[in-house]
PDB file of N, CA and C in Angstrom:
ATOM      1  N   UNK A   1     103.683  83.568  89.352  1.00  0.00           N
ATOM      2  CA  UNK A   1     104.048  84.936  88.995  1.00  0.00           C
ATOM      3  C   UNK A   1     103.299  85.972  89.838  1.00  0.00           C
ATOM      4  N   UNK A   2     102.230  85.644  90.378  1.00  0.00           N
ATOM      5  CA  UNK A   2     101.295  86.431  91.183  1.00  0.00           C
ATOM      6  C   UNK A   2     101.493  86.592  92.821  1.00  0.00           C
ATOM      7  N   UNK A   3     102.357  85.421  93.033  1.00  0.00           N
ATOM      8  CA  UNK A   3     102.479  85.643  94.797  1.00  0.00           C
ATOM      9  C   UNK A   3     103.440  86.680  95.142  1.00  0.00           C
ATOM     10  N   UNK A   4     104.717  87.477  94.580  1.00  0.00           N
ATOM     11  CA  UNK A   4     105.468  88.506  94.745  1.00  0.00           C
ATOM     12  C   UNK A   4     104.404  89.575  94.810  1.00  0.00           C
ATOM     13  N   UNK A   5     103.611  89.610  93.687  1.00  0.00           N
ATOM     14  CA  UNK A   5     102.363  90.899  93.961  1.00  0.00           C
ATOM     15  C   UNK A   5     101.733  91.235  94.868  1.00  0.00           C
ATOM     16  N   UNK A   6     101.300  89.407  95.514  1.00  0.00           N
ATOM     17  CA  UNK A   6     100.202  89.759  97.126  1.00  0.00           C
ATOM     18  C   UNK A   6     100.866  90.421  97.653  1.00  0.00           C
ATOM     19  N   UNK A   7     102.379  89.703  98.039  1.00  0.00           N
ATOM     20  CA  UNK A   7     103.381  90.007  99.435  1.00  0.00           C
ATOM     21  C   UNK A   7     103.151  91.489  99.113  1.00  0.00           C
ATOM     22  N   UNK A   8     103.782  91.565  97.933  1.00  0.00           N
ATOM     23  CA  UNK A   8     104.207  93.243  97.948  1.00  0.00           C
ATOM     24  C   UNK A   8     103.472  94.154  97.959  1.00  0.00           C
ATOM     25  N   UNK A   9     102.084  94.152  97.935  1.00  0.00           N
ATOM     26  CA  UNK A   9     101.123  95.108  97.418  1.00  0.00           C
ATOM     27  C   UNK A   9     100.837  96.138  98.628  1.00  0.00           C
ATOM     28  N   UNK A  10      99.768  96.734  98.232  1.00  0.00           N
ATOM     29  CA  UNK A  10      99.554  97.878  98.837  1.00  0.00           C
ATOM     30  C   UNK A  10      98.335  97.532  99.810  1.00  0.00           C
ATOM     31  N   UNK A  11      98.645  97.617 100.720  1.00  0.00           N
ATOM     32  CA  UNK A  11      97.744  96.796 101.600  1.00  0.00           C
ATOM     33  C   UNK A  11      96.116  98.639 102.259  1.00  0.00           C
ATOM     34  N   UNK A  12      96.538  99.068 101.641  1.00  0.00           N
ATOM     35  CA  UNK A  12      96.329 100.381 102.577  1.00  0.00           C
ATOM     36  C   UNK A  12      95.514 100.146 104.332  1.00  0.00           C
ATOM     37  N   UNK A  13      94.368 100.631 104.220  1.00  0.00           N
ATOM     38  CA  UNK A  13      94.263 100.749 106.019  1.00  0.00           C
ATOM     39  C   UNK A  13      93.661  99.017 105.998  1.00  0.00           C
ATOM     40  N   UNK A  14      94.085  97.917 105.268  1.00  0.00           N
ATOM     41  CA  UNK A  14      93.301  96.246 105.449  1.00  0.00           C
ATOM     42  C   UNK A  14      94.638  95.566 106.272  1.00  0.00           C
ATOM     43  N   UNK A  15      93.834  94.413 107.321  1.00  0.00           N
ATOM     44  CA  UNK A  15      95.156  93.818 107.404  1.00  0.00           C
ATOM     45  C   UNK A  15      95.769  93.187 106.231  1.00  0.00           C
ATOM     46  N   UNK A  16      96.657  92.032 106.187  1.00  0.00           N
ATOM     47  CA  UNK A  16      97.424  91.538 104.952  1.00  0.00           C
ATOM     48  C   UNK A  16      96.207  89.993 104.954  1.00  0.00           C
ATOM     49  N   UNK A  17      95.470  90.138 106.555  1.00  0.00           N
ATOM     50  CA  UNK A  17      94.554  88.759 106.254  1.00  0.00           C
ATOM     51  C   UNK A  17      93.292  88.926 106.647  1.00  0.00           C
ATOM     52  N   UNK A  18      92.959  90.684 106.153  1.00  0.00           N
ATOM     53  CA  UNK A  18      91.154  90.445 106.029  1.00  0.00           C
ATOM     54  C   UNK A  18      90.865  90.432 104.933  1.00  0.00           C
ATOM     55  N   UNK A  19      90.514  89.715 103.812  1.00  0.00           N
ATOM     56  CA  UNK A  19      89.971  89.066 102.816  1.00  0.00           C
ATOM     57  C   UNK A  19      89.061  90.246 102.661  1.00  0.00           C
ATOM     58  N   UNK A  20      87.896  90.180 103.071  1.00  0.00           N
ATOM     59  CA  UNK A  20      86.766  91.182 103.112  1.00  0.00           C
ATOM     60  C   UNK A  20      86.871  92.849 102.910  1.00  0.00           C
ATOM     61  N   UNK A  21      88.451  93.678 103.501  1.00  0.00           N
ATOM     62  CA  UNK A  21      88.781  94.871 103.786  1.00  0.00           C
ATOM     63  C   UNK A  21      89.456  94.499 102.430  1.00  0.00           C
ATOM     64  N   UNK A  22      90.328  94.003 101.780  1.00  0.00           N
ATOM     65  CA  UNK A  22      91.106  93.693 100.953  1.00  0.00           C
ATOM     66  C   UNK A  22      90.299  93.807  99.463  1.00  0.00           C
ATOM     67  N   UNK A  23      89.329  92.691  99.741  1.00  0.00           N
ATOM     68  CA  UNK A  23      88.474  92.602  98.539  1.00  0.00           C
ATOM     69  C   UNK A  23      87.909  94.024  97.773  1.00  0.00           C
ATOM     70  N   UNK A  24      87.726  94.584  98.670  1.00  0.00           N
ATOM     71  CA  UNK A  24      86.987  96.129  98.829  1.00  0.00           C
ATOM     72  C   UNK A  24      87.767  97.136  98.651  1.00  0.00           C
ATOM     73  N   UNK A  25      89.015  97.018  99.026  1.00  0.00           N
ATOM     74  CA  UNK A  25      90.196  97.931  99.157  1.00  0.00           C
ATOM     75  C   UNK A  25      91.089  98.756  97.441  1.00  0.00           C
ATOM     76  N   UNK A  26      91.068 100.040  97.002  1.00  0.00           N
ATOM     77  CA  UNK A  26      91.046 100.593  95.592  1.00  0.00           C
ATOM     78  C   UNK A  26      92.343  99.922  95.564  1.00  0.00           C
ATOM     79  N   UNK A  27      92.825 100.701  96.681  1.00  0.00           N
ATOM     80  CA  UNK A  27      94.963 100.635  96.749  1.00  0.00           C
ATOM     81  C   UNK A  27      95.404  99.157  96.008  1.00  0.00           C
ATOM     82  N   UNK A  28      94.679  98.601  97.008  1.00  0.00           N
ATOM     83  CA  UNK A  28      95.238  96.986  96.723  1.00  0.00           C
ATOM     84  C   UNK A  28      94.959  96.477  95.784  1.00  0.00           C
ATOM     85  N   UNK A  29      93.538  96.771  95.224  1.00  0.00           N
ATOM     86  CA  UNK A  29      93.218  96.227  94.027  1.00  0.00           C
ATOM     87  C   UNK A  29      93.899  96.690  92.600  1.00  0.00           C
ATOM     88  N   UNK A  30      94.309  98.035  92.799  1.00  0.00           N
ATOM     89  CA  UNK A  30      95.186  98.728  91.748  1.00  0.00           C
ATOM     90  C   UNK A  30      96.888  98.270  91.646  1.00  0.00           C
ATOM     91  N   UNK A  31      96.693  98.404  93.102  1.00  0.00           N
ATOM     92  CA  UNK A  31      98.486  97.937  92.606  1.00  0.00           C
ATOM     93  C   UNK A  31      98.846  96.035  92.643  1.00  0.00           C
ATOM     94  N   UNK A  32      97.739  95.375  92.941  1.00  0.00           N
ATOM     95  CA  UNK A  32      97.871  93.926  92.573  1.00  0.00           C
ATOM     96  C   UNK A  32      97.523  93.677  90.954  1.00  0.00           C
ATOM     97  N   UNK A  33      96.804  94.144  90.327  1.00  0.00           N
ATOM     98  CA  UNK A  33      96.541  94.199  89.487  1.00  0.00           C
ATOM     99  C   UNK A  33      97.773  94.771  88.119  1.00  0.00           C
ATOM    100  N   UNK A  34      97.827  95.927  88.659  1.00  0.00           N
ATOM    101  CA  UNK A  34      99.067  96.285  87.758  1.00  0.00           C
ATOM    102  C   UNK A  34     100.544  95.243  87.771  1.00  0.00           C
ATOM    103  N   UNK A  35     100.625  94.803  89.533  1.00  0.00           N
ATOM    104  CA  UNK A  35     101.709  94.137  89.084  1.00  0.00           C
ATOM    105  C   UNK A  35     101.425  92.815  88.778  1.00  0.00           C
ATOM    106  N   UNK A  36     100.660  91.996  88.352  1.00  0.00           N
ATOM    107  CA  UNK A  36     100.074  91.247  88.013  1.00  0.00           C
ATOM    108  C   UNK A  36     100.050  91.365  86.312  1.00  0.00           C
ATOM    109  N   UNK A  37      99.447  91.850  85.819  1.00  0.00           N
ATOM    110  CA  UNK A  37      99.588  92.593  84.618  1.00  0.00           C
ATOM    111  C   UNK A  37     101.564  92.812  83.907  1.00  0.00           C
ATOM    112  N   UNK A  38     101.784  93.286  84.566  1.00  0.00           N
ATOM    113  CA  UNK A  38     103.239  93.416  84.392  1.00  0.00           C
ATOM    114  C   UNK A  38     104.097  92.410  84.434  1.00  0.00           C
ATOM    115  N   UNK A  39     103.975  91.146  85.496  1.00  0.00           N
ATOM    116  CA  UNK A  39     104.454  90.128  85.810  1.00  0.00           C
ATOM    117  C   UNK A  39     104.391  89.015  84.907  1.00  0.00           C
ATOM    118  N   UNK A  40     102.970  88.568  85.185  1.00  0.00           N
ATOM    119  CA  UNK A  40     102.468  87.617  84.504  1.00  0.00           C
ATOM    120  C   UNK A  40     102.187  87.607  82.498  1.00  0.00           C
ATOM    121  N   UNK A  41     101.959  86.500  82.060  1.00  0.00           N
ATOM    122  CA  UNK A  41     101.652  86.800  80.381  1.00  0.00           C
ATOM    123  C   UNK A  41     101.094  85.095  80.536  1.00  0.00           C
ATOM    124  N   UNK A  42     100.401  85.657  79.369  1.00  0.00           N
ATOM    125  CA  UNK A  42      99.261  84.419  78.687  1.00  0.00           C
ATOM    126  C   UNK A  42      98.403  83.493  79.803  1.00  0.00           C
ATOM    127  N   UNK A  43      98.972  82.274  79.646  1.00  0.00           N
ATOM    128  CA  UNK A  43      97.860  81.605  80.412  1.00  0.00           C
ATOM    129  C   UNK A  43      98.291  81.559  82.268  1.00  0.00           C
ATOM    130  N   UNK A  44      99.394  82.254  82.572  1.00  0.00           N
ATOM    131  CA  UNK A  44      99.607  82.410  83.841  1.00  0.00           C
ATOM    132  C   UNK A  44      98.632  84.100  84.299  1.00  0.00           C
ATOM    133  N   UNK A  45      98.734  85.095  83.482  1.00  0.00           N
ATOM    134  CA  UNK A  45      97.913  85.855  83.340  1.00  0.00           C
ATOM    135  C   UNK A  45      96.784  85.398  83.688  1.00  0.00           C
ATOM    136  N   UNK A  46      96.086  84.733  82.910  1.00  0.00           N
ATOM    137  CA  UNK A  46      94.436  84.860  82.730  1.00  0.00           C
ATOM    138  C   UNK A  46      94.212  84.094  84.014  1.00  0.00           C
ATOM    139  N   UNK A  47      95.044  82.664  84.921  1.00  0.00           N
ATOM    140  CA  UNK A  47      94.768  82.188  85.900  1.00  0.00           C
ATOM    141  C   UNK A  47      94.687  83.220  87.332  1.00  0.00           C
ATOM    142  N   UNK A  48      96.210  84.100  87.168  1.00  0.00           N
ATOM    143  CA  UNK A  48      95.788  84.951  88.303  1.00  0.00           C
ATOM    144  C   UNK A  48      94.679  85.835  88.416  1.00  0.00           C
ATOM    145  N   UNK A  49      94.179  86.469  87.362  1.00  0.00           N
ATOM    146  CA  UNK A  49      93.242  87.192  87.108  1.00  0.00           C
ATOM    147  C   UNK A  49      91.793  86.505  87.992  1.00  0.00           C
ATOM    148  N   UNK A  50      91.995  85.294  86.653  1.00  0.00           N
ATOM    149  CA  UNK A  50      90.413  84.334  87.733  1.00  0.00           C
ATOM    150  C   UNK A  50      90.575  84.070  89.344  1.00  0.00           C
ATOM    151  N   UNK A  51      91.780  83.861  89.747  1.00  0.00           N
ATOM    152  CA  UNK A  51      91.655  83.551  90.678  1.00  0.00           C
ATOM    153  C   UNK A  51      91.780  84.510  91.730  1.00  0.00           C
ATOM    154  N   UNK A  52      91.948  85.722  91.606  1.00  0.00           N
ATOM    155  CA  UNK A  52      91.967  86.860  92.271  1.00  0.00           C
ATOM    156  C   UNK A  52      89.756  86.929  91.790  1.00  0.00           C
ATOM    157  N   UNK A  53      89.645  87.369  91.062  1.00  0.00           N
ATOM    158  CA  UNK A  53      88.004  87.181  91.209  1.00  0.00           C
ATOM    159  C   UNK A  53      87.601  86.465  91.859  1.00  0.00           C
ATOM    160  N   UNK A  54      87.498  84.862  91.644  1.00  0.00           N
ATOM    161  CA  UNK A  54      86.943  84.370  92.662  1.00  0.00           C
ATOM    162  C   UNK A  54      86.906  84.210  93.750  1.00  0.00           C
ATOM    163  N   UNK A  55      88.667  84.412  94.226  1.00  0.00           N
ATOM    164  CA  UNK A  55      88.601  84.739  95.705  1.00  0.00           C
ATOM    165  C   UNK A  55      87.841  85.973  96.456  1.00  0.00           C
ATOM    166  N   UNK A  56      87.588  86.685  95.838  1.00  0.00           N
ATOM    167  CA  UNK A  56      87.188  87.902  96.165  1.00  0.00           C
ATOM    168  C   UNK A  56      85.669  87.701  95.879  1.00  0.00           C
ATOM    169  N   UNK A  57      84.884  87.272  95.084  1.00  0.00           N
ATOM    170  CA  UNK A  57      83.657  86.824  94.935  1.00  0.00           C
ATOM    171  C   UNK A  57      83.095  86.194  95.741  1.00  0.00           C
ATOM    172  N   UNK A  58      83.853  85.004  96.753  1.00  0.00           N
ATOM    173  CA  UNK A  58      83.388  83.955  97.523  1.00  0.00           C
ATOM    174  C   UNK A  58      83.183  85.449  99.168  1.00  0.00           C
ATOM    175  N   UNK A  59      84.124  86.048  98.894  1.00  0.00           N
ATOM    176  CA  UNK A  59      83.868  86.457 100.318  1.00  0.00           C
ATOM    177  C   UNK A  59      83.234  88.518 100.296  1.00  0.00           C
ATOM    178  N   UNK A  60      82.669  88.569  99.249  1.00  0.00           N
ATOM    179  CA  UNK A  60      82.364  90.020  99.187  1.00  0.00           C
ATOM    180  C   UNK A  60      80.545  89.834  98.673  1.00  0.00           C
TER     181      UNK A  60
END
C-alpha cells in the first residue's frame, strides 16, 4: 500500500535516490506520510510506518 506513495511523493529539491536529502526533507516526509496514512490501515499501516523509520534511522 506504501510503494504508490514513494513513487508519487513530493520529492522537493532531493533526488528520488538520496536517502540522506530525503530522510531530512519536510515536503517528502509530509506528503509520504499523509498518503500513507490515507492508503494504508491496520497492520499494513503500522509496517509502513516502521519501515519508513528505520530506513531513515539507518542512514540519518
Amino acid at each position: 500500500c506504501a510503494i504508490p506513495c514513494l513513487t508519487s511523493a513530493d520529492f522537493g529539491s532531493c533526488s528520488q535516490t538520496d536517502l540522506q536529502c530525503l530522510c531530512t526533507s519536510s515536503s517528502f516526509i509530509s506528503s509520504t506520510t499523509q498518503c500513507i496514512e490515507s492508503s494504508c490501515t491496520g497492520s499494513d499501516l503500522d509496517q509502513a510506518e516502521a519501515a519508513a523509520r528505520s530506513g531513515c534511522a539507518a542512514i540519518v
